[in-house]
Structure formats: structure tokens, C-alpha cells
N, C-alpha and C. Protein backbone atom coordinates (compact mmCIF):
# COMPACT_ATOMS: atom_id res chain seq x y z
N UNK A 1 53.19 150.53 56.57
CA UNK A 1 52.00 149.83 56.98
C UNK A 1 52.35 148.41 57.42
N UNK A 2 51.80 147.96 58.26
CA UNK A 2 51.51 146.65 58.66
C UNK A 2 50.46 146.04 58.81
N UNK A 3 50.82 144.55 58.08
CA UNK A 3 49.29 143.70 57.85
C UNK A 3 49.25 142.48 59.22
N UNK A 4 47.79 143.20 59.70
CA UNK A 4 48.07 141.42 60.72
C UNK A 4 47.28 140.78 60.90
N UNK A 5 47.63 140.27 60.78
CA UNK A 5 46.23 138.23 60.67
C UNK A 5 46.14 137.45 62.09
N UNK A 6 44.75 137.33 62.32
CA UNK A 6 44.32 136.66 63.15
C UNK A 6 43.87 134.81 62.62
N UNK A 7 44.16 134.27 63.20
CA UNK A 7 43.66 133.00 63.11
C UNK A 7 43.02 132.26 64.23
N UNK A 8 42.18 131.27 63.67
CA UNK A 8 41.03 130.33 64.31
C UNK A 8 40.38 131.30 65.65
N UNK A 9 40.83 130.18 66.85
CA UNK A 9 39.94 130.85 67.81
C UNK A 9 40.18 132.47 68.12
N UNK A 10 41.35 133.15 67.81
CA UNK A 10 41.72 134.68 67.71
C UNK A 10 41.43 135.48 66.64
N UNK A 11 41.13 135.02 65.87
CA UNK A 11 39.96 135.62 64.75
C UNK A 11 38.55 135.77 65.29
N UNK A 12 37.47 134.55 65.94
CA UNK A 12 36.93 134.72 66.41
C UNK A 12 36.62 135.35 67.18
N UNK A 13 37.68 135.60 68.47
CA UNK A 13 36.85 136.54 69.67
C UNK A 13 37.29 138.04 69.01
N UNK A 14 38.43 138.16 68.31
CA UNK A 14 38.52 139.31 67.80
C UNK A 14 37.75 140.18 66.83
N UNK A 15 36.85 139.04 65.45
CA UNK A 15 36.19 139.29 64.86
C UNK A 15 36.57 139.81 64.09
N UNK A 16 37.72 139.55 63.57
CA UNK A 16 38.69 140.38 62.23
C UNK A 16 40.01 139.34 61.51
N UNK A 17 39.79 138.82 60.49
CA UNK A 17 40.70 138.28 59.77
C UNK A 17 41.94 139.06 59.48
N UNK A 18 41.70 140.29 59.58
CA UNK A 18 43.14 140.48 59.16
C UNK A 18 42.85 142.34 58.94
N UNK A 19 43.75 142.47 58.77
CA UNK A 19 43.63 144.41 59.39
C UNK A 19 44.73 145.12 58.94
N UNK A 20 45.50 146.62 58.76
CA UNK A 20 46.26 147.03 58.03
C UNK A 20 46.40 148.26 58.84
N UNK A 21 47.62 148.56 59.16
CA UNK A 21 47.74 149.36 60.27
C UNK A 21 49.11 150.28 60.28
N UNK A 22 49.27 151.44 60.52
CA UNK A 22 50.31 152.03 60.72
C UNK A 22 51.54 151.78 61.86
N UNK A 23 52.55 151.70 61.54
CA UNK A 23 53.57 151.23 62.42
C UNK A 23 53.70 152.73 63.55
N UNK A 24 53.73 152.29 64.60
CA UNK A 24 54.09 153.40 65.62
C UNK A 24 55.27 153.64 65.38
N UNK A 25 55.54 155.23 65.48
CA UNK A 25 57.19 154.91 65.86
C UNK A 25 57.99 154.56 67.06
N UNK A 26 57.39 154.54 68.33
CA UNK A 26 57.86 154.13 69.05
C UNK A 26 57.93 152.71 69.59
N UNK A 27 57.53 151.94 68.45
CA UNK A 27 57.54 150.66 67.96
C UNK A 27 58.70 150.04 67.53
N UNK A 28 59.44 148.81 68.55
CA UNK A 28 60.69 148.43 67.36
C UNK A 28 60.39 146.95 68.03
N UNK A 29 59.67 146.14 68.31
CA UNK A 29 59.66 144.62 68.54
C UNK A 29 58.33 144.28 68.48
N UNK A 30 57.83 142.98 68.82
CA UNK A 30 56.99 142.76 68.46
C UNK A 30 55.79 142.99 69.92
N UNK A 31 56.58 142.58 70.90
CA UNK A 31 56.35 143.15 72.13
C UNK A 31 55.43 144.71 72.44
N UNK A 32 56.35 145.80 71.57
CA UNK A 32 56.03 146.74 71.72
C UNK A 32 54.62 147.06 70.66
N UNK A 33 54.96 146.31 69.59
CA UNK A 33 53.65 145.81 68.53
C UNK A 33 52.38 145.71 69.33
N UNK A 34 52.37 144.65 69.75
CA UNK A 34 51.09 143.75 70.38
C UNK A 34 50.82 144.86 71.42
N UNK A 35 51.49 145.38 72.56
CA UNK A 35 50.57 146.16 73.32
C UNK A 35 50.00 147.72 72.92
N UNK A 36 50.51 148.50 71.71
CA UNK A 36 50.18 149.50 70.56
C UNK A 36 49.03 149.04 69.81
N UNK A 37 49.11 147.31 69.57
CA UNK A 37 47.65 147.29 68.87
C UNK A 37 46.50 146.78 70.17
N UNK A 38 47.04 146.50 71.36
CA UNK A 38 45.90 146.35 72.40
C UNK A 38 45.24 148.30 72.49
N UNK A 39 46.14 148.74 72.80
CA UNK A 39 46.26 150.04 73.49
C UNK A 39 45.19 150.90 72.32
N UNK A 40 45.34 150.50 70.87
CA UNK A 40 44.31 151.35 70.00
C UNK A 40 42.74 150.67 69.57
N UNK A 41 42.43 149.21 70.24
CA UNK A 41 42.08 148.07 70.03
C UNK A 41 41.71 147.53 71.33
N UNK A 42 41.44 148.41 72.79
CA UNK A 42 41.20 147.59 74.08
C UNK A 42 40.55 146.37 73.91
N UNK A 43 39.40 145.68 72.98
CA UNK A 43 38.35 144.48 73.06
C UNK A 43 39.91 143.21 72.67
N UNK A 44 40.95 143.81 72.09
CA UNK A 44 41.81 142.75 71.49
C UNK A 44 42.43 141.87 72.35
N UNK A 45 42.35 142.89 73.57
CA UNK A 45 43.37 142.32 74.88
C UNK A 45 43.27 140.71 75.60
N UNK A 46 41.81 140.31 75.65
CA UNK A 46 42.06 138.88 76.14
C UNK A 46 41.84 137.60 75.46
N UNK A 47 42.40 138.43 73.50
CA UNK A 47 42.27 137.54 72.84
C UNK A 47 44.20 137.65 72.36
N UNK A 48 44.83 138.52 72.62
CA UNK A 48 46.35 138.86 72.41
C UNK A 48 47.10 138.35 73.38
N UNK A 49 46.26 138.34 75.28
CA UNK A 49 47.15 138.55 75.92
C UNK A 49 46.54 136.72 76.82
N UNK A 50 46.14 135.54 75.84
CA UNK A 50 45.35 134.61 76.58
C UNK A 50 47.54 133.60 76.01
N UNK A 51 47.17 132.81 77.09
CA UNK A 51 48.80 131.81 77.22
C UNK A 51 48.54 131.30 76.29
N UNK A 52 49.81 131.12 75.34
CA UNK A 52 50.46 130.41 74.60
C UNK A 52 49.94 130.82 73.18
N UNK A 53 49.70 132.15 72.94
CA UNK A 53 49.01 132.85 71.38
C UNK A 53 50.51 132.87 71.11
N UNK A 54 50.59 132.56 69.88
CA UNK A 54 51.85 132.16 69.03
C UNK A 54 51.97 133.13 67.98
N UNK A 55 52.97 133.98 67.59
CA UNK A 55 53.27 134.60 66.45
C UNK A 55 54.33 134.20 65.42
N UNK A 56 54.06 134.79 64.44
CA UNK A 56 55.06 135.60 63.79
C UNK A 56 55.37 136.64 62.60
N UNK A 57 56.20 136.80 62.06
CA UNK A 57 56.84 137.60 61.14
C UNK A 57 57.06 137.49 60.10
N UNK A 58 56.39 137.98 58.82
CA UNK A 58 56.80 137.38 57.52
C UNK A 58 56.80 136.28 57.71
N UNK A 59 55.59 135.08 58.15
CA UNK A 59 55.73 134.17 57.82
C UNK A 59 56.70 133.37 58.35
N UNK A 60 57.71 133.72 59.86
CA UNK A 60 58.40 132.95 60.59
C UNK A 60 57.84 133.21 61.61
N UNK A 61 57.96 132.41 62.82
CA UNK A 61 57.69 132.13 64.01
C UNK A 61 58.69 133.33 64.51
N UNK A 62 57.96 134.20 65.65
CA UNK A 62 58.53 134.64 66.12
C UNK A 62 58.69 134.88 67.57
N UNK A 63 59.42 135.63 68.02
CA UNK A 63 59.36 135.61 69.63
C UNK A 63 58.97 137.08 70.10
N UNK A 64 58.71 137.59 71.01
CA UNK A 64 58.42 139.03 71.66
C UNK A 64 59.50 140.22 71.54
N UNK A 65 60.79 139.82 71.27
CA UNK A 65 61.56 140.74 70.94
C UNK A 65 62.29 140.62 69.72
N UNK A 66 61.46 140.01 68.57
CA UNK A 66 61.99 140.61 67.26
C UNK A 66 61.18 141.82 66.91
N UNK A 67 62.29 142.12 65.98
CA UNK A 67 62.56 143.25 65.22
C UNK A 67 60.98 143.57 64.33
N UNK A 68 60.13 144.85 64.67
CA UNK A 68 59.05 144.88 63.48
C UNK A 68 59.58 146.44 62.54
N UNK A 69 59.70 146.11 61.40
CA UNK A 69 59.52 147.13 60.37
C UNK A 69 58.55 146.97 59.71
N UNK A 70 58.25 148.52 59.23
CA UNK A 70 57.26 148.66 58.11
C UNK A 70 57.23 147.82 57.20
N UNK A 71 56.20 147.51 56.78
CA UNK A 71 55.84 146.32 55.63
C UNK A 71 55.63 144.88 56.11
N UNK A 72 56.31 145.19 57.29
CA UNK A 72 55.84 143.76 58.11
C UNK A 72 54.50 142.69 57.94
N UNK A 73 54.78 141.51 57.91
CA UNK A 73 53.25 140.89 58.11
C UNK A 73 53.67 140.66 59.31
N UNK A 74 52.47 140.71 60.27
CA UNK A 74 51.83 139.56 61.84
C UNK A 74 51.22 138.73 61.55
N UNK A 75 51.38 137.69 62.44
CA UNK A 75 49.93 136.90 62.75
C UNK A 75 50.09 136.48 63.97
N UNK A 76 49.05 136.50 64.63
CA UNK A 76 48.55 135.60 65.95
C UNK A 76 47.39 134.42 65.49
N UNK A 77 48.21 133.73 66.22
CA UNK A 77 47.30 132.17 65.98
C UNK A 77 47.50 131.26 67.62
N UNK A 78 46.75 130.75 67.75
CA UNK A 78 46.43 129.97 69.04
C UNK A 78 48.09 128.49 68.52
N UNK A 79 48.13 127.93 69.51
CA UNK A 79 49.24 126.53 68.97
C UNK A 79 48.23 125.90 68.39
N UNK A 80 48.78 124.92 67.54
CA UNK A 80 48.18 123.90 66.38
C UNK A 80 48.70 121.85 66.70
N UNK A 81 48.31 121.68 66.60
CA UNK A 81 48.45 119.80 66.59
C UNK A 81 47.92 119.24 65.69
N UNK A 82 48.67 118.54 64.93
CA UNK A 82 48.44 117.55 64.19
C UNK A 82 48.47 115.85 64.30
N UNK A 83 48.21 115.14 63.29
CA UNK A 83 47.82 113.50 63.67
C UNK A 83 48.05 113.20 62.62
């Protein structure tokens, strides 16, 4: 299973904090992740696929071609700034 978390404005248009989901097997990056959960999830698409939605992995930043295994956490979150 995989858990994945939405944050701020991608929580919103998505309307889901967070969700629990079976890993495809023809799933091995995160790349292939994100368009498996558009593809079962069409409303997710122009909140997954809007510039500069930021992920990651267990809690690291990640990029489009890491590695997802089972047990995995996601998250998508918009970029952040601080002061």
C-alpha cells in the first residue's frame, strides 16, 4: 500500500488530505506513480499536473524518477516561502 498526502492549495482542488492506495505493478518511479493515480483519479489531473507541484518520498524531496515501493509515503505540495 501507499499513503499519499496532499497539501494546501492541492488538497483543496483535490479535496482529499490524504488517501491509501495500492501500488501498480507496473509502477517503479514516481513519474509512473503520479500518472496511475491521475489515470484512476481523472479530477486529480490539473491539480498533479499544474508547474512547480513539488514532491516527495518518505518524507524527502523527491524528483520524477525515484524509486516507489510498497509502503511508500507521497506527498504533493505546491512550493513554500518563508520570512
Amino acid at each position: 500500500m501507499i499513503k499519499v498526502l496532499f497539501f494546501a492549495r492541492i488538497r483543496d482542488q483535490i479535496g482529499l488530505s490524504e488517501l491509501t492506495t495500492e501500488l501498480p505493478e507496473d509502477v517503479h518511479d514516481l513519474s509512473d506513480f503520479t500518472r496511475a493515480l491521475i489515470q484512476a483519479n481523472p479530477s486529480f489531473e490539473p491539480a498533479l499536473t499544474e508547474r512547480n507541484v513539488l514532491t516527495a518520498v518518505n518524507q524527502e524531496m523527491a524528483s520524477p524518477s525515484t524509486t516507489i515501493e510498497d509502503g511508500d509515503e507521497i506527498a504533493y505540495f505546491p512550493p513554500v516561502t518563508g520570512g
